[in-house]
N, C-alpha and C. Protein backbone atom coordinates (compact mmCIF):
# COMPACT_ATOMS: atom_id res chain seq x y z
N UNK A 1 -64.73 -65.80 23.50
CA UNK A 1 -63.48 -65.10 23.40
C UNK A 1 -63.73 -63.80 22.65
N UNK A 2 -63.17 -62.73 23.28
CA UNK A 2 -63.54 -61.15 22.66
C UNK A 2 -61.96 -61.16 21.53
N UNK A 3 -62.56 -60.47 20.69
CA UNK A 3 -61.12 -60.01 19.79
C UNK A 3 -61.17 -58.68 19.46
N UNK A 4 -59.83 -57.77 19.79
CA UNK A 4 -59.64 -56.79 19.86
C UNK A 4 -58.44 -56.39 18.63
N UNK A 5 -58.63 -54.87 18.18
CA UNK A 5 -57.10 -54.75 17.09
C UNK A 5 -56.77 -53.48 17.37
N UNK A 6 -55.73 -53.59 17.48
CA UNK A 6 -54.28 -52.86 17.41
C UNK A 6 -54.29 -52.36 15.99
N UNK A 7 -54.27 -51.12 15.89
CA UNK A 7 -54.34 -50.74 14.24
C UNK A 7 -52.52 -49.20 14.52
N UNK A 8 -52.17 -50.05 13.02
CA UNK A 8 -50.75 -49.26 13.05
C UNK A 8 -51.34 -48.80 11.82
N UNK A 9 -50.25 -47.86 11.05
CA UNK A 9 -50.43 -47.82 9.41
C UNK A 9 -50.64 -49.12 8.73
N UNK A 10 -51.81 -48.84 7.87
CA UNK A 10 -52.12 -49.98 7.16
C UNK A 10 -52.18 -51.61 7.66
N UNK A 11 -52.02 -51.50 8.82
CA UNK A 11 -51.98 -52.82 9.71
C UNK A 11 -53.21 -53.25 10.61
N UNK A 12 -53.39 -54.46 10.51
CA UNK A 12 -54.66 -54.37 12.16
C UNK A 12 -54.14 -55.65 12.69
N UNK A 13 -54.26 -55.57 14.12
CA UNK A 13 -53.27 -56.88 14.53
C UNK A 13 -54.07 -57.27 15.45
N UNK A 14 -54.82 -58.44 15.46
CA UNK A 14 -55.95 -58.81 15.94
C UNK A 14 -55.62 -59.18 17.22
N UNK A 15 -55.91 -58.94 18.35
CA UNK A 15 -55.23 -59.72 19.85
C UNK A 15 -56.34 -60.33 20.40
N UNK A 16 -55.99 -61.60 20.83
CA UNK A 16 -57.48 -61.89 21.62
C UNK A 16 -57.13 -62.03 22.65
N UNK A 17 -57.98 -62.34 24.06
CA UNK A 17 -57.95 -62.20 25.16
C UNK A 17 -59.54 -62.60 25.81
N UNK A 18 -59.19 -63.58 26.59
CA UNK A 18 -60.39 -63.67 27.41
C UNK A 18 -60.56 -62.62 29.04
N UNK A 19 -60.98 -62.04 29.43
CA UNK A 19 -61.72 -61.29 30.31
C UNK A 19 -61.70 -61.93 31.56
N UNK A 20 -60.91 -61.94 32.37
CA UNK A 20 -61.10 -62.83 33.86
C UNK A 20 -62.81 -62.99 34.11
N UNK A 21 -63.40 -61.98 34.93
CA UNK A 21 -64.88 -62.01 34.67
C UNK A 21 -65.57 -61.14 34.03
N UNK A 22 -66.41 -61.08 32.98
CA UNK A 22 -67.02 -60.09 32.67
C UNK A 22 -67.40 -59.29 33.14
N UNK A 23 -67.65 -57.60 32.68
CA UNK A 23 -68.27 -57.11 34.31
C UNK A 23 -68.77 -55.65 33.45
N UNK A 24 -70.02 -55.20 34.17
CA UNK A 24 -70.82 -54.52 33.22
C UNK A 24 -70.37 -52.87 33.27
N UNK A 25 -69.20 -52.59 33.63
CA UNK A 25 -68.63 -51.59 33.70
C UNK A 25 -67.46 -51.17 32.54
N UNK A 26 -67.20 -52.34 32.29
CA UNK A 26 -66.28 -52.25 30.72
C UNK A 26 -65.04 -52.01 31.43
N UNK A 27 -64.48 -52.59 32.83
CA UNK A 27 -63.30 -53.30 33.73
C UNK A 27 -62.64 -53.81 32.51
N UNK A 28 -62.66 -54.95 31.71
CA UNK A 28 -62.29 -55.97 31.35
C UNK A 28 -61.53 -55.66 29.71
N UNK A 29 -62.34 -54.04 29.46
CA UNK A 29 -62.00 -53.75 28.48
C UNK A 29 -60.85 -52.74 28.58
N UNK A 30 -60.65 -52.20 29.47
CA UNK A 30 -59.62 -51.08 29.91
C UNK A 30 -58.62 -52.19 30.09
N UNK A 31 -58.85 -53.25 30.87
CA UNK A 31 -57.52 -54.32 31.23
C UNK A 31 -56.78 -54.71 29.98
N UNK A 32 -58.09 -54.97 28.65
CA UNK A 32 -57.12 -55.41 27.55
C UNK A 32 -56.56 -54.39 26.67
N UNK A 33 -57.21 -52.53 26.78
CA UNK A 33 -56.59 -52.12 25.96
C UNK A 33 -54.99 -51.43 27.16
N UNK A 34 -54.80 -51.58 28.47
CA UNK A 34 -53.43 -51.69 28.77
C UNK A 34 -52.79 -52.79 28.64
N UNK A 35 -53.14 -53.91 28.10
CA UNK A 35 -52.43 -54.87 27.41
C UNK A 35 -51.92 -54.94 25.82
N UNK A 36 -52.42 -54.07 25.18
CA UNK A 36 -52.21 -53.85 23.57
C UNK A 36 -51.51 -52.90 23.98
N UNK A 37 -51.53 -51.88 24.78
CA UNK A 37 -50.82 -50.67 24.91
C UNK A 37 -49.49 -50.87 25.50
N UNK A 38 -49.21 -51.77 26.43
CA UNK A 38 -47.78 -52.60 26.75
C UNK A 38 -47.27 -53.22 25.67
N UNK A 39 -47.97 -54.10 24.99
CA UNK A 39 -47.67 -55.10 23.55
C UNK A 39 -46.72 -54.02 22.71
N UNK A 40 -47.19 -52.87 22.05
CA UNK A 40 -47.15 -52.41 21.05
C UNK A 40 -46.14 -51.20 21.60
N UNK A 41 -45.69 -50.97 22.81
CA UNK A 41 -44.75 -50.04 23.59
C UNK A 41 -43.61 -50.95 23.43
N UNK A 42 -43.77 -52.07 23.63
CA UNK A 42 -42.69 -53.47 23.99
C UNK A 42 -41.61 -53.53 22.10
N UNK A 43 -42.85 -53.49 21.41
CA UNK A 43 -42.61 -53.68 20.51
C UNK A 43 -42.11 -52.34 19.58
N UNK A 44 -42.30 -51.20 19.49
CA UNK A 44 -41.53 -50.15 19.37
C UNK A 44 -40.32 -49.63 20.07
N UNK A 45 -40.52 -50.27 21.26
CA UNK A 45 -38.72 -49.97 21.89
C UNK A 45 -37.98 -50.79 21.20
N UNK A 46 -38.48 -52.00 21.07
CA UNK A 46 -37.58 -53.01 20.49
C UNK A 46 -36.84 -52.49 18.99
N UNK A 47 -38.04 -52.26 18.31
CA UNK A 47 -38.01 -51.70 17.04
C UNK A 47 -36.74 -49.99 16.58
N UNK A 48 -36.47 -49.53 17.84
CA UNK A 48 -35.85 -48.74 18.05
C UNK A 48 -34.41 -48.59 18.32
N UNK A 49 -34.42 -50.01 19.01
CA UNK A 49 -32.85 -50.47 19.68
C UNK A 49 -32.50 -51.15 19.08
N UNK A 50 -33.07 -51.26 18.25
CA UNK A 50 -32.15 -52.61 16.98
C UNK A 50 -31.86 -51.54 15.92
N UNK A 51 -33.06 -50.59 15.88
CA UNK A 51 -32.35 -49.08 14.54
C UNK A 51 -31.00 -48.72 15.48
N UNK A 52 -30.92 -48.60 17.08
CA UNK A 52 -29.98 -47.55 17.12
C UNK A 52 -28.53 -48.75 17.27
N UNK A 53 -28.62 -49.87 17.05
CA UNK A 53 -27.79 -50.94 17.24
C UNK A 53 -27.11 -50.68 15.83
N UNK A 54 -28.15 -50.85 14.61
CA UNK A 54 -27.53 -50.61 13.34
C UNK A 54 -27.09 -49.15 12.96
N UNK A 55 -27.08 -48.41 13.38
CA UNK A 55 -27.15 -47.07 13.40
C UNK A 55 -25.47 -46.90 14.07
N UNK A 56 -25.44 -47.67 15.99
CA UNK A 56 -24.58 -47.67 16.16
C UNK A 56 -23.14 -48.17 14.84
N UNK A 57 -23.72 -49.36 14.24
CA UNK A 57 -22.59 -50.14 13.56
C UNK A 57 -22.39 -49.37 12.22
N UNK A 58 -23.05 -48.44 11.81
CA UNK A 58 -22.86 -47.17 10.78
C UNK A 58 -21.95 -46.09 11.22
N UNK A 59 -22.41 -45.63 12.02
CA UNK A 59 -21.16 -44.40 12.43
C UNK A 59 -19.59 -44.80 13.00
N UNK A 60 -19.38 -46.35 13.28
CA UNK A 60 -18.26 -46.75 13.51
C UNK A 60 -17.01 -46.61 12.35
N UNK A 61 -17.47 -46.69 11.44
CA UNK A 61 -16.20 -45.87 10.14
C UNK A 61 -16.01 -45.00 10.63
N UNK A 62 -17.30 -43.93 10.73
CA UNK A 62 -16.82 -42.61 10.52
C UNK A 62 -16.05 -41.83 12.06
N UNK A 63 -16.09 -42.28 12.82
CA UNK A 63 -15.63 -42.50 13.91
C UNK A 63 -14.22 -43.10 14.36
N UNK A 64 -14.06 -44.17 13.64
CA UNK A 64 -12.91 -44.56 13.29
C UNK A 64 -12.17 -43.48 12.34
N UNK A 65 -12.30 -42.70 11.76
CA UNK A 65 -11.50 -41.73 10.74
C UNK A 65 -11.32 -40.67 11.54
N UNK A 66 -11.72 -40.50 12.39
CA UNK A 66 -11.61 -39.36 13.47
C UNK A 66 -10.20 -39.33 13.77
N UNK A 67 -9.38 -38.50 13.51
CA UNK A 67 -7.94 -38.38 14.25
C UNK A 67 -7.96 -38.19 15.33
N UNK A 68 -7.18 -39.38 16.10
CA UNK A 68 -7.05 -39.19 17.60
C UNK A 68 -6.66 -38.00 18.49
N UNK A 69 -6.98 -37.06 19.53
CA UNK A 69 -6.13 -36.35 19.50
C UNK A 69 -4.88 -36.10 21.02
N UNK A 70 -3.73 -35.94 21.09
CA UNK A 70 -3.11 -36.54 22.55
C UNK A 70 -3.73 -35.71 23.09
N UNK A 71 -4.81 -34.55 23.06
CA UNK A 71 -5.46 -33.83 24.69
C UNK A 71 -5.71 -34.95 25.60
N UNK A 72 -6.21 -36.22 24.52
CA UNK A 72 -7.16 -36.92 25.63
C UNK A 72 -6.15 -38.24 25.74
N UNK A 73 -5.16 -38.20 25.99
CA UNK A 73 -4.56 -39.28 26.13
C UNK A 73 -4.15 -40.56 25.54
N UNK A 74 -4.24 -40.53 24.03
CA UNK A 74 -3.74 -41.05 23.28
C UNK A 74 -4.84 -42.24 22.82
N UNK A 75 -5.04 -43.16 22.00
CA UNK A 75 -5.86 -43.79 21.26
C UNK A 75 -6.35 -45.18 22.01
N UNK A 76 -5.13 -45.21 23.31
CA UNK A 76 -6.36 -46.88 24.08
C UNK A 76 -7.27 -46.41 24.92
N UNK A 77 -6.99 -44.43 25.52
CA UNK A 77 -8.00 -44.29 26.26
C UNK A 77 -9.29 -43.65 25.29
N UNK A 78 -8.72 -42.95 24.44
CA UNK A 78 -10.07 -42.69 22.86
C UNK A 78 -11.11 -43.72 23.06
N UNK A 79 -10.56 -45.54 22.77
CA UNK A 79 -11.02 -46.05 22.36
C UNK A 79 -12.64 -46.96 23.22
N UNK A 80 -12.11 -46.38 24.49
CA UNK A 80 -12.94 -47.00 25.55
C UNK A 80 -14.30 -45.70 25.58
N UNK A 81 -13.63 -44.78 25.29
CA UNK A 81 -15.00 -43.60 25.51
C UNK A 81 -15.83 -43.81 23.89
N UNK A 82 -15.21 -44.02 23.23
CA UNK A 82 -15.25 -44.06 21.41
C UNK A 82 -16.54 -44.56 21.35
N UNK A 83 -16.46 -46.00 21.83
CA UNK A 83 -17.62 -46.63 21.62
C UNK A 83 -18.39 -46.35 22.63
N UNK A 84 -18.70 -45.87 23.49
CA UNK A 84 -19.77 -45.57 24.17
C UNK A 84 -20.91 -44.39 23.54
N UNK A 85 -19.47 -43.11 23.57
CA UNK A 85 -20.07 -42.01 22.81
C UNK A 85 -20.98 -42.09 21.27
N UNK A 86 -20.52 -43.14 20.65
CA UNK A 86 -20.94 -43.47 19.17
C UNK A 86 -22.32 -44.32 19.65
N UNK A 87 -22.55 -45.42 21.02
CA UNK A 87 -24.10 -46.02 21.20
C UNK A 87 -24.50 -44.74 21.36
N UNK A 88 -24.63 -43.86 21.93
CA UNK A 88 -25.42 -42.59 22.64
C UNK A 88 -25.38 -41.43 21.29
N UNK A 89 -24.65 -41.68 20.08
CA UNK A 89 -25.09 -41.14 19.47
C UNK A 89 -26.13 -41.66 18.61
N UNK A 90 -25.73 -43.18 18.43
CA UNK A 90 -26.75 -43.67 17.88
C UNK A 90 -28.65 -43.92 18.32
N UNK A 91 -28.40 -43.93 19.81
CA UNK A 91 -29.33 -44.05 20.49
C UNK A 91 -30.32 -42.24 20.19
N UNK A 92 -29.67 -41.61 20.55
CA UNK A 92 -30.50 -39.99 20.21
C UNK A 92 -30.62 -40.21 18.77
N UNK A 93 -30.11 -40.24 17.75
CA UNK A 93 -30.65 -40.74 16.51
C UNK A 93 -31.64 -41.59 16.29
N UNK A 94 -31.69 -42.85 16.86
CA UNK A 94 -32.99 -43.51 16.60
C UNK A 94 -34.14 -42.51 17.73
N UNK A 95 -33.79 -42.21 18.82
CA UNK A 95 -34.89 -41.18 19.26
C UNK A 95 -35.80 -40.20 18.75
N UNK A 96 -35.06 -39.84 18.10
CA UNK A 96 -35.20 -38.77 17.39
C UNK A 96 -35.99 -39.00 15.99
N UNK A 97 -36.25 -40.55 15.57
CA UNK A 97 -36.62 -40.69 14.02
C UNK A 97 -35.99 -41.67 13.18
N UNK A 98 -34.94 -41.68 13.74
CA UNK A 98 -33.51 -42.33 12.65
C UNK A 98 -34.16 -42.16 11.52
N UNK A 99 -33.19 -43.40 10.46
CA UNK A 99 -33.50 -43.31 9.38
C UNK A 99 -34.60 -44.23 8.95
N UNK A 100 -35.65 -44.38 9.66
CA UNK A 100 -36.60 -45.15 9.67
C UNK A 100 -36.63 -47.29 9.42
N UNK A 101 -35.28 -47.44 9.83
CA UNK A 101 -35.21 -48.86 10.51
C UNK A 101 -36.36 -49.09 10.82
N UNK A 102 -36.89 -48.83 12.08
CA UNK A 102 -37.75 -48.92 13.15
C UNK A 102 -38.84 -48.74 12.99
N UNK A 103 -39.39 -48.26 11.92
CA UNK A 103 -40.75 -47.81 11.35
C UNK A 103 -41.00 -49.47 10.69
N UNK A 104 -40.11 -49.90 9.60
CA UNK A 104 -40.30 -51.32 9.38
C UNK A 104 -40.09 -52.01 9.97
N UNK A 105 -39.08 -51.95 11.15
CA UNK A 105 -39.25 -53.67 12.15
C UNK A 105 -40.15 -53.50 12.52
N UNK A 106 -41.02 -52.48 13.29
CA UNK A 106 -42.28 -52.39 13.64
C UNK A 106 -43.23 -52.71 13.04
N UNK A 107 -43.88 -52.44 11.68
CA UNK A 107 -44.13 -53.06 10.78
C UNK A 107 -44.02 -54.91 10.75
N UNK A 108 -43.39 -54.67 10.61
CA UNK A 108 -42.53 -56.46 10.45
C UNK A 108 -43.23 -57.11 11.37
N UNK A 109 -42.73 -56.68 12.47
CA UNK A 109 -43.21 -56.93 13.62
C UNK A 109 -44.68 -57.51 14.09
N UNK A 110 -45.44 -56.41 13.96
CA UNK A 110 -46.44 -56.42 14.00
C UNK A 110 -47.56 -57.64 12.98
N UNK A 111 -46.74 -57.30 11.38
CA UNK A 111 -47.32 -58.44 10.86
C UNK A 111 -46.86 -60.18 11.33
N UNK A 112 -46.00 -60.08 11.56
CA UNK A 112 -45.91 -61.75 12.25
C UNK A 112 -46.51 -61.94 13.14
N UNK A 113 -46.62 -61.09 14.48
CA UNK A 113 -47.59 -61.07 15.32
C UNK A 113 -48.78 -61.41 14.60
N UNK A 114 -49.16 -60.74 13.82
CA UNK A 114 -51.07 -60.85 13.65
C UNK A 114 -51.09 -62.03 12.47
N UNK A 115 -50.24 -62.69 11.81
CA UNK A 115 -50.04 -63.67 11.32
C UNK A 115 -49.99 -65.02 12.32
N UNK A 116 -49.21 -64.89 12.90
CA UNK A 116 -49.28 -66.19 14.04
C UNK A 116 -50.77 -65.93 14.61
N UNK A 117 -51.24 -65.39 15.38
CA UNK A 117 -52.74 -64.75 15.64
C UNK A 117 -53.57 -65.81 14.78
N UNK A 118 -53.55 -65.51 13.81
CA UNK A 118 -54.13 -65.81 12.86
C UNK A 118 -54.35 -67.67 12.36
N UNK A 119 -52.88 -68.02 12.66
CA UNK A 119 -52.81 -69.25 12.65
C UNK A 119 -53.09 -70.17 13.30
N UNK A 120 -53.23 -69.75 14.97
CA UNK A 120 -53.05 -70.41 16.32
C UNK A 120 -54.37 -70.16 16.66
C-alpha cells in the first residue's frame, strides 16, 4: 500500500490508496493525486457553504432592520426576495474570503480526516 499527503497549513493528511496496477509510467500516481485533488476541492466547498450558511444567518438582523419600502410592494413580497438576496449575499462573502469560518472547518476537517486515517 503507497501513502500519499495532502499538506494544508501546518497539516499533512496522509491518504492511502492502492494503485489498480502498477505501471512504470507513474499512471497510478497522477490517478491518486486527482483523487486528493477532488478530496480536498470536496472539502473546501463544503468548508465554504457552511461559512456562507452562517454568514447567511448573520446578516438576517441586519436585513430585518431594513425598512420596507411600498416601491416594491409591501413586506410579504420583500420577504420572499429578502431571503434569497441575503443567501447570495452571503454566498459572494464567503467567496470572496469571509470572515474566515472556512479556513477552520477546513482545518477541522482535514484533521479528522487524517485522524481517522490514522486509526483505521
Amino acid at each position: 500500500m503507497t501513502q500519499a499527503l495532502i499538506t494544508a497549513p501546518s497539516i499533512h493528511l496522509p491518504i492511502e490508496y492502492k494503485p489498480a496496477s502498477p505501471s512504470a509510467d507513474g499512471q497510478d500516481i497522477l490517478i491518486s493525486n486527482k483523487q486528493k485533488d477532488a478530496a480536498l476541492e470536496k472539502i473546501e466547498r463544503s468548508a465554504q457553504e457552511f461559512e456562507a450558511l452562517v454568514l447567511s444567518q448573520l446578516l438576517a438582523p441586519i436585513f430585518a432592520s431594513v425598512e420596507k419600502s411600498e416601491l416594491t410592494g409591501g413586506s410579504s413580497k420583500n420577504d420572499a426576495f429578502q431571503s434569497m438576496i441575503q443567501e447570495e449575499y452571503a454566498k459572494s462573502i464567503a467567496a470572496r474570503g469571509g470572515i474566515g469560518i472556512a479556513d477552520q472547518v477546513k482545518t477541522s476537517l482535514l484533521a479528522i480526516q487524517a485522524n481517522q486515517s490514522t486509526h483505521s
